[in-house]
C-alpha atoms as a PDB file:
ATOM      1  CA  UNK A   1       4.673  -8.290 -14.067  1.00  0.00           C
ATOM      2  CA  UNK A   2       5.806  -7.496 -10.719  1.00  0.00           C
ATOM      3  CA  UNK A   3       5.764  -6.170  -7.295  1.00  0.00           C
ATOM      4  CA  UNK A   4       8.208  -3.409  -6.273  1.00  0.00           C
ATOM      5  CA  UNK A   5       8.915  -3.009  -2.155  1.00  0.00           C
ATOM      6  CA  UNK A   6      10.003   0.449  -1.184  1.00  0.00           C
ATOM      7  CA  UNK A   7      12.431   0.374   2.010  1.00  0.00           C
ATOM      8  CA  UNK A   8      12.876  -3.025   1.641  1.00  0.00           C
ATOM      9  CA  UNK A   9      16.329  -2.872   3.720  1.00  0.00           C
ATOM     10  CA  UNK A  10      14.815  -1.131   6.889  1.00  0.00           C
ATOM     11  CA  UNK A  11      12.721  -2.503   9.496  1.00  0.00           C
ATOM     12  CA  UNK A  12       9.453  -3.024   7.608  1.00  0.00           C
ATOM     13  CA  UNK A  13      10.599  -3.346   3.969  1.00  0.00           C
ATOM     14  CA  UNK A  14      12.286  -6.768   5.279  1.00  0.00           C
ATOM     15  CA  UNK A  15       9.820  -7.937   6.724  1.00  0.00           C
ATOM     16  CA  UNK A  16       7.445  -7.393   3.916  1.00  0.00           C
ATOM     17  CA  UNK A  17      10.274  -9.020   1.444  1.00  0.00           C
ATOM     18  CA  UNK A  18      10.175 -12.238   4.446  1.00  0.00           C
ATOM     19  CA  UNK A  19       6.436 -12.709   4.242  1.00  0.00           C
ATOM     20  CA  UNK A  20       6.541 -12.325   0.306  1.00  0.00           C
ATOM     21  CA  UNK A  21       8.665 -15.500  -0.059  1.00  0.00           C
ATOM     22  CA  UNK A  22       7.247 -18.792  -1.415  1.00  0.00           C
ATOM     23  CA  UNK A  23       4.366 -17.282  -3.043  1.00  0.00           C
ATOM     24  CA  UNK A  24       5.319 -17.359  -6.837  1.00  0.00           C
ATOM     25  CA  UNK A  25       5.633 -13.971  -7.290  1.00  0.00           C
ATOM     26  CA  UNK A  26       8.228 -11.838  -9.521  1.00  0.00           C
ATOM     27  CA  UNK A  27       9.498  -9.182  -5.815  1.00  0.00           C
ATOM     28  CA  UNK A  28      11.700  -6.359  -6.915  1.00  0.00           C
ATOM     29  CA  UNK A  29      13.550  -4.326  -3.854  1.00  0.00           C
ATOM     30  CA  UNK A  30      14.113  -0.934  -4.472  1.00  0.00           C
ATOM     31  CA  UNK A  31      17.638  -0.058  -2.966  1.00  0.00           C
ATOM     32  CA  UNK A  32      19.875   3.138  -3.353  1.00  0.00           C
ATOM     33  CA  UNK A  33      22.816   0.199  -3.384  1.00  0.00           C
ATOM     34  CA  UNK A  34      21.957  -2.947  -5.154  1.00  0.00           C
ATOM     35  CA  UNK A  35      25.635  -4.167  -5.277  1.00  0.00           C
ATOM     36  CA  UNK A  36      25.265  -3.950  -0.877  1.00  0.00           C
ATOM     37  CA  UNK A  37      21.610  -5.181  -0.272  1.00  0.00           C
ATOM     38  CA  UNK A  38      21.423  -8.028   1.605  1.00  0.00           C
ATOM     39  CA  UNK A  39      18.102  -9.501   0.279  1.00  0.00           C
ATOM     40  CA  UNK A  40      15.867 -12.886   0.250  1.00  0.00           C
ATOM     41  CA  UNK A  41      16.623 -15.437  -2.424  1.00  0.00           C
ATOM     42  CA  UNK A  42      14.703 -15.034  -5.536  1.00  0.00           C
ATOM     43  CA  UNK A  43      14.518 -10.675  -4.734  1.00  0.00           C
ATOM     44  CA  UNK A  44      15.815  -8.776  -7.627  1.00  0.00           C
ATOM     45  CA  UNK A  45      17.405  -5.341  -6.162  1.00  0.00           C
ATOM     46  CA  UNK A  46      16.585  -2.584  -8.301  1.00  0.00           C
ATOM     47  CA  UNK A  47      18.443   1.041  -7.604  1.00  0.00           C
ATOM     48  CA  UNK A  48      16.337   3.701  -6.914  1.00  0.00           C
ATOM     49  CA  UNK A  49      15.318   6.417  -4.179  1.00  0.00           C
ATOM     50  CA  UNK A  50      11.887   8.278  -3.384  1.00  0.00           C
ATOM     51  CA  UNK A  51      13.907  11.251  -2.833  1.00  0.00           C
ATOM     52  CA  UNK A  52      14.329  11.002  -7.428  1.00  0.00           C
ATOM     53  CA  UNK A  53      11.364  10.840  -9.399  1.00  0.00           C
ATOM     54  CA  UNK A  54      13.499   9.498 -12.801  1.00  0.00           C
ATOM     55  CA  UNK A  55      14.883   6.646 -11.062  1.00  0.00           C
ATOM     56  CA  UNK A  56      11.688   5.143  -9.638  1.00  0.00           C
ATOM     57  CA  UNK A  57      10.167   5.767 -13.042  1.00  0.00           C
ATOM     58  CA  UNK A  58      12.981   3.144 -14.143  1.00  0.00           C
ATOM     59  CA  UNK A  59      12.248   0.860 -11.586  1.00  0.00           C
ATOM     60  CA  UNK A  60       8.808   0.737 -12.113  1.00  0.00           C
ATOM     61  CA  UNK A  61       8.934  -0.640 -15.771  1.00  0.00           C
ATOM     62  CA  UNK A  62       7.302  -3.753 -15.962  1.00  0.00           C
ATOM     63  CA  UNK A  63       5.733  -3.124 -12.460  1.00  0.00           C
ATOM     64  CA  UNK A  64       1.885  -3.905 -11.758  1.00  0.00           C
ATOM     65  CA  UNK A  65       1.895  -3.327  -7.411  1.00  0.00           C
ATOM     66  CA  UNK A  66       3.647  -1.630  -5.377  1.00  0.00           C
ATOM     67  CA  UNK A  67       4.647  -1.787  -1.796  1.00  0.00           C
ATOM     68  CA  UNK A  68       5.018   2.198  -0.674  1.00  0.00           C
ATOM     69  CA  UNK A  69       6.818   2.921   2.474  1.00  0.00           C
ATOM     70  CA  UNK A  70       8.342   6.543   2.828  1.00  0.00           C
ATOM     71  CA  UNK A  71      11.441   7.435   4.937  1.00  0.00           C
ATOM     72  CA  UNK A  72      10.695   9.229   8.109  1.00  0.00           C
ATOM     73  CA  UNK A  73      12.368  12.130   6.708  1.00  0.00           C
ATOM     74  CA  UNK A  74      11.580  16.137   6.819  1.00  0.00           C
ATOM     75  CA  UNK A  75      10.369  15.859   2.810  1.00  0.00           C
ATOM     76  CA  UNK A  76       8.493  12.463   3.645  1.00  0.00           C
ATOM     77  CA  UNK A  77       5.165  13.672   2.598  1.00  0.00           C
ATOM     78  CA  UNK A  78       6.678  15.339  -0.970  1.00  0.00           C
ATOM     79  CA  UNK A  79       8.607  11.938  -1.413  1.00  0.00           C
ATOM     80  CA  UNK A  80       5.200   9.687  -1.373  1.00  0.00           C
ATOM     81  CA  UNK A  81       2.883  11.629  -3.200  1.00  0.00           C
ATOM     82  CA  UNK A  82       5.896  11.971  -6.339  1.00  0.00           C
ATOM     83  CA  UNK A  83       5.676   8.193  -5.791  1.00  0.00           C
ATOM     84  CA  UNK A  84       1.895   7.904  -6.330  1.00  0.00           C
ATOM     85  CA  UNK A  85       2.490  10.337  -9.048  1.00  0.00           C
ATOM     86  CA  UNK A  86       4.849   8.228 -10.950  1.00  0.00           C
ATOM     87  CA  UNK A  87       3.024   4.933  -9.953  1.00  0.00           C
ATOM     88  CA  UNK A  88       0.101   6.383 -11.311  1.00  0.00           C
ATOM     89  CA  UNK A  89       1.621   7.305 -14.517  1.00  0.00           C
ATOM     90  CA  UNK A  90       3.534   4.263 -14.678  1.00  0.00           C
ATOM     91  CA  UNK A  91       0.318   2.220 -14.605  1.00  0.00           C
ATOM     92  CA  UNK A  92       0.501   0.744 -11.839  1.00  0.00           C
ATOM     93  CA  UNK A  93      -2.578  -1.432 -11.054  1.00  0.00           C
ATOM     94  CA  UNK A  94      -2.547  -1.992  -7.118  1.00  0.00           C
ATOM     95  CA  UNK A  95      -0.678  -0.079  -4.396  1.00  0.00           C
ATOM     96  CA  UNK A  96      -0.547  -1.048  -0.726  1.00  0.00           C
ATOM     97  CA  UNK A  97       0.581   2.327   1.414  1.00  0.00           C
ATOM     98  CA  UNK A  98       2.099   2.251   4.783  1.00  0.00           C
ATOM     99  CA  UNK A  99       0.380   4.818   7.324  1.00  0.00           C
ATOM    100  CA  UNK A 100      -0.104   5.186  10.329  1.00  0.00           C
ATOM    101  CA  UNK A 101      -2.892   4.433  12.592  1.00  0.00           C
ATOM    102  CA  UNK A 102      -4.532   7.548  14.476  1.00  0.00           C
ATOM    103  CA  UNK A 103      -2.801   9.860  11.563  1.00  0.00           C
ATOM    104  CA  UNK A 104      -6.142  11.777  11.054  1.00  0.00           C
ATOM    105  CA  UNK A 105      -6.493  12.559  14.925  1.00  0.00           C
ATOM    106  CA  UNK A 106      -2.680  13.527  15.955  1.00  0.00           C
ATOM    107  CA  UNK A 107      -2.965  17.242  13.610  1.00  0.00           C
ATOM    108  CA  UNK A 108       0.014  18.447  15.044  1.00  0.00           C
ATOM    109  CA  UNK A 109       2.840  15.529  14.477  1.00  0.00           C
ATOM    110  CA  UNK A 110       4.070  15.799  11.514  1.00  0.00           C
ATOM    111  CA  UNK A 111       4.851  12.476  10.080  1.00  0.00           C
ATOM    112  CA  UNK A 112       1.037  11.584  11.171  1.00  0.00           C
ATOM    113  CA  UNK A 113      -0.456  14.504   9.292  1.00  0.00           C
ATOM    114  CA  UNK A 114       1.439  14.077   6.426  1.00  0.00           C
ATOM    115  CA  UNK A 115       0.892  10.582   6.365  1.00  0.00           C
ATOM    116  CA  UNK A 116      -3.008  11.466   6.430  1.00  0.00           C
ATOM    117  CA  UNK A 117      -2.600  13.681   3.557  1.00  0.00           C
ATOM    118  CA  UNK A 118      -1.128  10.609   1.454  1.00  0.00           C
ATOM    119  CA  UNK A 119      -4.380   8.805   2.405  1.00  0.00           C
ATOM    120  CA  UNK A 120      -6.194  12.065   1.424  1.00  0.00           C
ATOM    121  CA  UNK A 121      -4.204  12.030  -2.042  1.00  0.00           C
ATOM    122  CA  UNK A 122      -4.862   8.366  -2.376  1.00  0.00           C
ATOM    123  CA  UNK A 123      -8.871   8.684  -1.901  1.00  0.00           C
ATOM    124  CA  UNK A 124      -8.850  11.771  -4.006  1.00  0.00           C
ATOM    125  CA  UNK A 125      -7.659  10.449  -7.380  1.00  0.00           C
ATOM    126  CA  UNK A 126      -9.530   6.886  -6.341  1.00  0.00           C
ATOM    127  CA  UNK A 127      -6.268   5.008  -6.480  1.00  0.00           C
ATOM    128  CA  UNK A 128      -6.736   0.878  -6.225  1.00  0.00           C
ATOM    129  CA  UNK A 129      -4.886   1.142  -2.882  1.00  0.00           C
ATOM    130  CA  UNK A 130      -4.637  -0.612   0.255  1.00  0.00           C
ATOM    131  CA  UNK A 131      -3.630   1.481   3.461  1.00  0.00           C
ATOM    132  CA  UNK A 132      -2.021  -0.067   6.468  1.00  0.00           C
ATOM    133  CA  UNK A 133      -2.585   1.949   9.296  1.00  0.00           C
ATOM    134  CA  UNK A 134       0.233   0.233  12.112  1.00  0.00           C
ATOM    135  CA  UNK A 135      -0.117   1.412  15.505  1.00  0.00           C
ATOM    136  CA  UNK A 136       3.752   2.156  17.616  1.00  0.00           C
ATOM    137  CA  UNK A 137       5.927  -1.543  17.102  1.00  0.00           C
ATOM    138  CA  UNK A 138       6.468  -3.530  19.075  1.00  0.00           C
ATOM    139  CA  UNK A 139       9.856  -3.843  18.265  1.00  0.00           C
ATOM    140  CA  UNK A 140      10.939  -0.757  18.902  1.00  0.00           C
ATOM    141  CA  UNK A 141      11.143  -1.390  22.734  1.00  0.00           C
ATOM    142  CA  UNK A 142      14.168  -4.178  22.104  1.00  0.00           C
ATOM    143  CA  UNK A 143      15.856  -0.842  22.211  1.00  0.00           C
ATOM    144  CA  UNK A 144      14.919  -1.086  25.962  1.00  0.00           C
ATOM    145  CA  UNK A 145      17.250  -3.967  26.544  1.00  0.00           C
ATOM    146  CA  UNK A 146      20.283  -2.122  28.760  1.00  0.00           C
ATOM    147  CA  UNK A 147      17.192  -0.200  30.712  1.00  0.00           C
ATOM    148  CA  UNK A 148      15.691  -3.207  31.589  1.00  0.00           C
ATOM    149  CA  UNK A 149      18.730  -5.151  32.344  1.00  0.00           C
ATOM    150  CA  UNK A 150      20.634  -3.136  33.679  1.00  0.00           C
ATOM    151  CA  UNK A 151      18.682  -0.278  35.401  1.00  0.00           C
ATOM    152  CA  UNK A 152      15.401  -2.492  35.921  1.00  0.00           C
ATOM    153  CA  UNK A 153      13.158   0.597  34.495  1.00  0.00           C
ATOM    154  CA  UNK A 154      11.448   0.662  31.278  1.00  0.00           C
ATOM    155  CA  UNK A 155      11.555   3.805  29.956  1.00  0.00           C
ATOM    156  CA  UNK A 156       9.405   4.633  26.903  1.00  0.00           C
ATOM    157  CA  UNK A 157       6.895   7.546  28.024  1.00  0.00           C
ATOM    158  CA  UNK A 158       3.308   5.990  26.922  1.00  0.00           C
ATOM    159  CA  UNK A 159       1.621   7.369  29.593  1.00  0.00           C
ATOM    160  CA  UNK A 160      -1.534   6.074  31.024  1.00  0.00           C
ATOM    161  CA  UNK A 161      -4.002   6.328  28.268  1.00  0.00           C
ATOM    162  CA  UNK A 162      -3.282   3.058  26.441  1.00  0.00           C
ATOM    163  CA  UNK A 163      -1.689   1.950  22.924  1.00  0.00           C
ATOM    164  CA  UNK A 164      -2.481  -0.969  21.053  1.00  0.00           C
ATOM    165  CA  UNK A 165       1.217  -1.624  20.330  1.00  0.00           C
ATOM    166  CA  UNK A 166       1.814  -4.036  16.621  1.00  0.00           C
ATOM    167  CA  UNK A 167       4.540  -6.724  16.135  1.00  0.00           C
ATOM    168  CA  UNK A 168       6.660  -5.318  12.875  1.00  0.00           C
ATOM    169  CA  UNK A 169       5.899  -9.560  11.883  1.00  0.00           C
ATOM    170  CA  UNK A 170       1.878  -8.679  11.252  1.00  0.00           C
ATOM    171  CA  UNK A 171       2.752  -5.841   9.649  1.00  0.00           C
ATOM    172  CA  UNK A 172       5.183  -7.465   7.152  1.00  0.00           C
ATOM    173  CA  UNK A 173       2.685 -10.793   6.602  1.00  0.00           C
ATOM    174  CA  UNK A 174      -0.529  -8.098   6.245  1.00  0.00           C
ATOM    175  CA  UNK A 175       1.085  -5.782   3.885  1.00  0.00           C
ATOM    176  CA  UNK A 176       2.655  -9.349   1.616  1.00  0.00           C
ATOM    177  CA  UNK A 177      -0.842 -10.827   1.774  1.00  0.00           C
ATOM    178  CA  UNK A 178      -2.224  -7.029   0.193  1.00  0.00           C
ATOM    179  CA  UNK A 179       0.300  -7.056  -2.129  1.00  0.00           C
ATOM    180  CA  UNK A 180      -0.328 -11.066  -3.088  1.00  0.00           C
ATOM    181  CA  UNK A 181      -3.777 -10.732  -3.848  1.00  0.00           C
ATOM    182  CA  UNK A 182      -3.604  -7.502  -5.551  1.00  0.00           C
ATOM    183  CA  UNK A 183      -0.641  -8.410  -7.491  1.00  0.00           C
ATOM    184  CA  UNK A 184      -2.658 -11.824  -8.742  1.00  0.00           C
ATOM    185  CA  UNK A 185      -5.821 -10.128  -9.601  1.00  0.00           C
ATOM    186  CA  UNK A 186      -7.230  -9.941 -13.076  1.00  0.00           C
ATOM    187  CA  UNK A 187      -7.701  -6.045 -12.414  1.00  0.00           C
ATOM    188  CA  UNK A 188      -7.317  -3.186 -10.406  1.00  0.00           C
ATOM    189  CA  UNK A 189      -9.833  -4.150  -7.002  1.00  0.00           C
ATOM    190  CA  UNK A 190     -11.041  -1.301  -4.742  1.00  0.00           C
ATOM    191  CA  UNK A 191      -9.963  -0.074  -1.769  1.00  0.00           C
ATOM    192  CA  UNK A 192      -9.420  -1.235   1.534  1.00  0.00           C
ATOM    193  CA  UNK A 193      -8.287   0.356   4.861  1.00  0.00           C
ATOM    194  CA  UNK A 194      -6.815  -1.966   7.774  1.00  0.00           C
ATOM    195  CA  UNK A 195      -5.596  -0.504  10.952  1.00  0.00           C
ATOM    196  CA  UNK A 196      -2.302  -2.671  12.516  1.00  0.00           C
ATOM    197  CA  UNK A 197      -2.597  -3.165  15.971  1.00  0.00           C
ATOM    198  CA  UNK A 198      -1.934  -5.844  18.894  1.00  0.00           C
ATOM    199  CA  UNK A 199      -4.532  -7.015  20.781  1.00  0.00           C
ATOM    200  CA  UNK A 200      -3.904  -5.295  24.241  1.00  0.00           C
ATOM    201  CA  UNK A 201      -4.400  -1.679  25.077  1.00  0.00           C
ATOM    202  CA  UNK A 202      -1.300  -1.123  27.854  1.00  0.00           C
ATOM    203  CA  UNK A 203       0.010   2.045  29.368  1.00  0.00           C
ATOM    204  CA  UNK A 204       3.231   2.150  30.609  1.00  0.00           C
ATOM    205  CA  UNK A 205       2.516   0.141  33.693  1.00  0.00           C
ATOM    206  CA  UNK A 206       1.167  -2.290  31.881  1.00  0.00           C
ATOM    207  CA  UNK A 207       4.325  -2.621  29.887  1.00  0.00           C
ATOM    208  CA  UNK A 208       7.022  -2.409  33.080  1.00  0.00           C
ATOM    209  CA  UNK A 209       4.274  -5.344  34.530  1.00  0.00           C
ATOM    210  CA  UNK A 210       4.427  -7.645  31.781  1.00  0.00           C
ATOM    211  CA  UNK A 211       8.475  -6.768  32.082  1.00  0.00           C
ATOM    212  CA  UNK A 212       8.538  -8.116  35.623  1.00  0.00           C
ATOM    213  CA  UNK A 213       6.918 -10.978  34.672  1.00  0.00           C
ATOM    214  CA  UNK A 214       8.981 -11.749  31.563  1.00  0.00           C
ATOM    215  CA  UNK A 215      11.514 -10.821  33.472  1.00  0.00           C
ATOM    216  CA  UNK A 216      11.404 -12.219  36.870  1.00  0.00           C
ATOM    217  CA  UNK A 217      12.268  -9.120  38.838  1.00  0.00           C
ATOM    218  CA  UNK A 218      10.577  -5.546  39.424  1.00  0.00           C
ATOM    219  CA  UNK A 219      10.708  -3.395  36.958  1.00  0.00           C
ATOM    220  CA  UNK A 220       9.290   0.297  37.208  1.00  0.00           C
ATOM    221  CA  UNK A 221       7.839   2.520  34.781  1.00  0.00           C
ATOM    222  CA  UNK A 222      10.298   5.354  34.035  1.00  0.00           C
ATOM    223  CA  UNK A 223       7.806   7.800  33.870  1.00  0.00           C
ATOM    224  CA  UNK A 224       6.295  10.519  31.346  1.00  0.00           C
ATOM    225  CA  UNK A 225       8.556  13.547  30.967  1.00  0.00           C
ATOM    226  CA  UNK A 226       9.052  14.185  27.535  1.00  0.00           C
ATOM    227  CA  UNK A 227      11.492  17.067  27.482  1.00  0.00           C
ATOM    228  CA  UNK A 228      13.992  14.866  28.645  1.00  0.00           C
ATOM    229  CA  UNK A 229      13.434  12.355  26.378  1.00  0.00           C
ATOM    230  CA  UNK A 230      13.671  15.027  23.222  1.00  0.00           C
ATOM    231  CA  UNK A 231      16.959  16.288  24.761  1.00  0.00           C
ATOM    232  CA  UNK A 232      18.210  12.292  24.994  1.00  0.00           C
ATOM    233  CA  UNK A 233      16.678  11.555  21.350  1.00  0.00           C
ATOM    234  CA  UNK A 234      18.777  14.817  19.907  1.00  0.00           C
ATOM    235  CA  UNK A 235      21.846  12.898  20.900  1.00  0.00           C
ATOM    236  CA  UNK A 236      20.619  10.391  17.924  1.00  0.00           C
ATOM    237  CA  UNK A 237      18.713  11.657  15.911  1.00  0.00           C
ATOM    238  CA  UNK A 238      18.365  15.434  14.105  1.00  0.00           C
ATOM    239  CA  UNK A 239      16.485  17.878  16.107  1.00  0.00           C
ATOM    240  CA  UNK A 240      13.148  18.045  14.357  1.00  0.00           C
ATOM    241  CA  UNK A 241      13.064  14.405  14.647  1.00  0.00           C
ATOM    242  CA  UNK A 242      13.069  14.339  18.110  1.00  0.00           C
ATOM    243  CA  UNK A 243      10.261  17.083  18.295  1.00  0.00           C
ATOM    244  CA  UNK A 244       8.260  15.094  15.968  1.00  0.00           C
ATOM    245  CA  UNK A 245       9.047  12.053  18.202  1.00  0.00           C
ATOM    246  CA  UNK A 246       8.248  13.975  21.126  1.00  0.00           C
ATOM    247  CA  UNK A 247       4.916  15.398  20.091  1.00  0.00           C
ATOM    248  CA  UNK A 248       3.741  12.007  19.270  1.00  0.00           C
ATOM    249  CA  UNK A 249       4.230  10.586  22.829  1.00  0.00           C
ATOM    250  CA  UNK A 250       2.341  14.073  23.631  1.00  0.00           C
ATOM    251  CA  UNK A 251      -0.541  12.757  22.083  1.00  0.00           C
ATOM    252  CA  UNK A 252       0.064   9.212  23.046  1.00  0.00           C
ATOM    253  CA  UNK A 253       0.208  10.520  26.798  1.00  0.00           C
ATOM    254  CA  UNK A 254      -3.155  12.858  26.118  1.00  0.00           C
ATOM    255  CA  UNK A 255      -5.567  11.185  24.057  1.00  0.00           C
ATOM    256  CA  UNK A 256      -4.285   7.200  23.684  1.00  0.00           C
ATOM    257  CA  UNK A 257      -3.656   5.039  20.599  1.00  0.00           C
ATOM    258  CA  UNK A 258      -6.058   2.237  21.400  1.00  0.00           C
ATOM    259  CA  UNK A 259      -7.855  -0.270  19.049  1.00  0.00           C
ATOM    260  CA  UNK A 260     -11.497  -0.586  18.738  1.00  0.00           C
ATOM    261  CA  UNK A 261     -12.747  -3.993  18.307  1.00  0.00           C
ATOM    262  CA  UNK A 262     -13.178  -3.930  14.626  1.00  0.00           C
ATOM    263  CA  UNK A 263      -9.977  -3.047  14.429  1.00  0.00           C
ATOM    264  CA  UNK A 264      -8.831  -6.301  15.797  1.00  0.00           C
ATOM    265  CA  UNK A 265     -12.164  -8.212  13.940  1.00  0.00           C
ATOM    266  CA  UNK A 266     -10.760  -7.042  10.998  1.00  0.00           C
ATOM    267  CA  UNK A 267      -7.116  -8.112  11.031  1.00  0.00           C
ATOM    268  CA  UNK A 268      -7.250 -11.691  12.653  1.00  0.00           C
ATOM    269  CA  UNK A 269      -9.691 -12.067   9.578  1.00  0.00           C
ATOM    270  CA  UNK A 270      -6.877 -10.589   7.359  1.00  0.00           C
ATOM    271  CA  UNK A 271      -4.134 -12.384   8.852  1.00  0.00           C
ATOM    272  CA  UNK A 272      -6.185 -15.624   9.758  1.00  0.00           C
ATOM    273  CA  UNK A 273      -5.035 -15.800  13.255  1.00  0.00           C
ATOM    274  CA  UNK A 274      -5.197 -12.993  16.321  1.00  0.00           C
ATOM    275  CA  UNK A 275      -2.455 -10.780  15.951  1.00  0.00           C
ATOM    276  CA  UNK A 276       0.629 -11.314  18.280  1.00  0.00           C
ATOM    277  CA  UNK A 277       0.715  -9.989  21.614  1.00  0.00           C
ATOM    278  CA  UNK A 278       3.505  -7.608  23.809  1.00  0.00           C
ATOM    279  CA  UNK A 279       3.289 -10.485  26.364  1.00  0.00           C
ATOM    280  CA  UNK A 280       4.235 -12.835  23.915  1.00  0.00           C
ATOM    281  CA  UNK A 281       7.640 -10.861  22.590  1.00  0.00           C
ATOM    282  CA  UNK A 282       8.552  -9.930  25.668  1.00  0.00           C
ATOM    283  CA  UNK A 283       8.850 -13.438  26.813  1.00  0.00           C
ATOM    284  CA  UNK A 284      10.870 -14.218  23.670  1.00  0.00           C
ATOM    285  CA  UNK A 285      13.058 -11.125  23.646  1.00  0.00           C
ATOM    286  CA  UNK A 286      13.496 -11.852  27.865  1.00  0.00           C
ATOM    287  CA  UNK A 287      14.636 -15.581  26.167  1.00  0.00           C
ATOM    288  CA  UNK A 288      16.787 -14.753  23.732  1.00  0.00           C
ATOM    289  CA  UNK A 289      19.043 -12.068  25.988  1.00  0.00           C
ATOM    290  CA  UNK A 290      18.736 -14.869  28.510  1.00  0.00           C
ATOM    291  CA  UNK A 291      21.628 -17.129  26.303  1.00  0.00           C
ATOM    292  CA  UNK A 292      23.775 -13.999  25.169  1.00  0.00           C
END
């Protein structure tokens, strides 16, 4: 048997693929182009898409976990419960579910509350799941890079409340070591919630601070308006993206996304080790731009 990663080209998907390697285990990548994918040795790409039911019941045959992450798209939340559907009917024994952490709390952002009704789906038909909650990545803020450089302002609006921002790395190695030890069990276990987060709860002071440091010059927080930063994400992305984007940072600016102590307890026992810090990545990031 198998395990089957969902958006295994994007962000997370590859990172999951990464963290599965060296572990003896038959991976499976589902891809709308095989012939393209640029996988890990040893992954088999399978074609397939969320978006049709028939061809992810072909690519589950012979499939006993699977790794579901849906595309941040307007029919996201139709998308992964016709994947729980089909996983369910397929027989799949163990599922680990990419959330998102404070999903039950932010009502009015749509890819959180329709993330929570996934969970909702998932604890109502008592499916041998495992959900990831990951707080905002870490990551995301490389897209920073010609702010920082060039304009010495960092300019994500987190406000003042505090998020407990995750590297994309403990996502990927928590959601492999799920999948491992569901994947190797003699039958389907129960199931478990962990919430993704770093260690620090920073606002966006915090963040242009560890910047200077990182850095080794000032660099200022860009501030908290959000309008303008819809307008600017319109330019990118569709339009009810951006709102969706925008409402989040509402809530992140209003209420905070921080990490309770269990939180944390709970995934350095998970991953083994504490999990990686915004300190830490910025000095690497400030490294690596430093020789390019």
């Amino acid at each position: 048997m198998a395990i089957l990663v969902t958006g295994s080209t994007g962000t997370i998907g590859s990172q999951v693929l990464a963290h599965l390697q060296g572990h003896n285990v038959d991976v499976r990548a589902l891809t709308r182009s095989p012939e393209a994918a640029q996988l890990p040795s040893g992954v088999t790409p399978v074609r397939g898409d969320l978006a049709d039911p028939d061809s992810l019941r072909a690519a589950l045959k012979d499939v006993s976990t699977l790794f579901l992450l849906a595309p941040n798209v307007a029919d996201e939340l139709t998308q992964a419960m016709l994947a729980l559907t089909v996983a369910r009917e397929a027989g799949v024994k163990g599922i680990v579910y990419l959330s998102v952490f404070k999903g039950e709390a932010y009502a009015d952002v749509p890819h959180f509350a329709g993330k929570h009704t996934v969970e909702r789906m998932i604890d109502a038909l008592d499916l041998s799941a495992t959900v990831l909650r990951p707080a905002y990545f870490i990551q995301n803020d490389l897209r920073q890079r010609d702010l920082l450089l060039n304009a010495g302002a960092y300019g994500v609006p987190v406000g003042s409340k505090g998020i407990s921002m995750v590297d994309i790395r403990d996502i990927g190695e928590a959601a492999a070591l799920e999948l491992i030890r569901r994947e190797q069990a003699s039958a389907p276990l129960g199931r478990e919630t962990y919430t993704l987060v770093g260690p620090d709860s920073l606002t966006g002071e915090d963040i242009s601070a560890i910047w200077s440091e990182a850095l080794g010059r000032v660099i200022r927080y860009g501030g908290d308006d959000l309008v303008t930063m819809e307008q600017r994400m319109k330019t990118m992305l569709p339009a009810w993206h951006a709102l969706d984007l925008r409402l989040m940072f509402s809530r992140y600016q209003t209420d905070g996304a921080v990490a309770t102590a269990d939180d944390i307890r709970r995934l350095t026992g998970l991953l083994g080790r504490a999990p990686r810090s915004y300190s830490t990545f910025a000095r690497d990031a400030a490294a690596q731009w430093a020789k390019n």
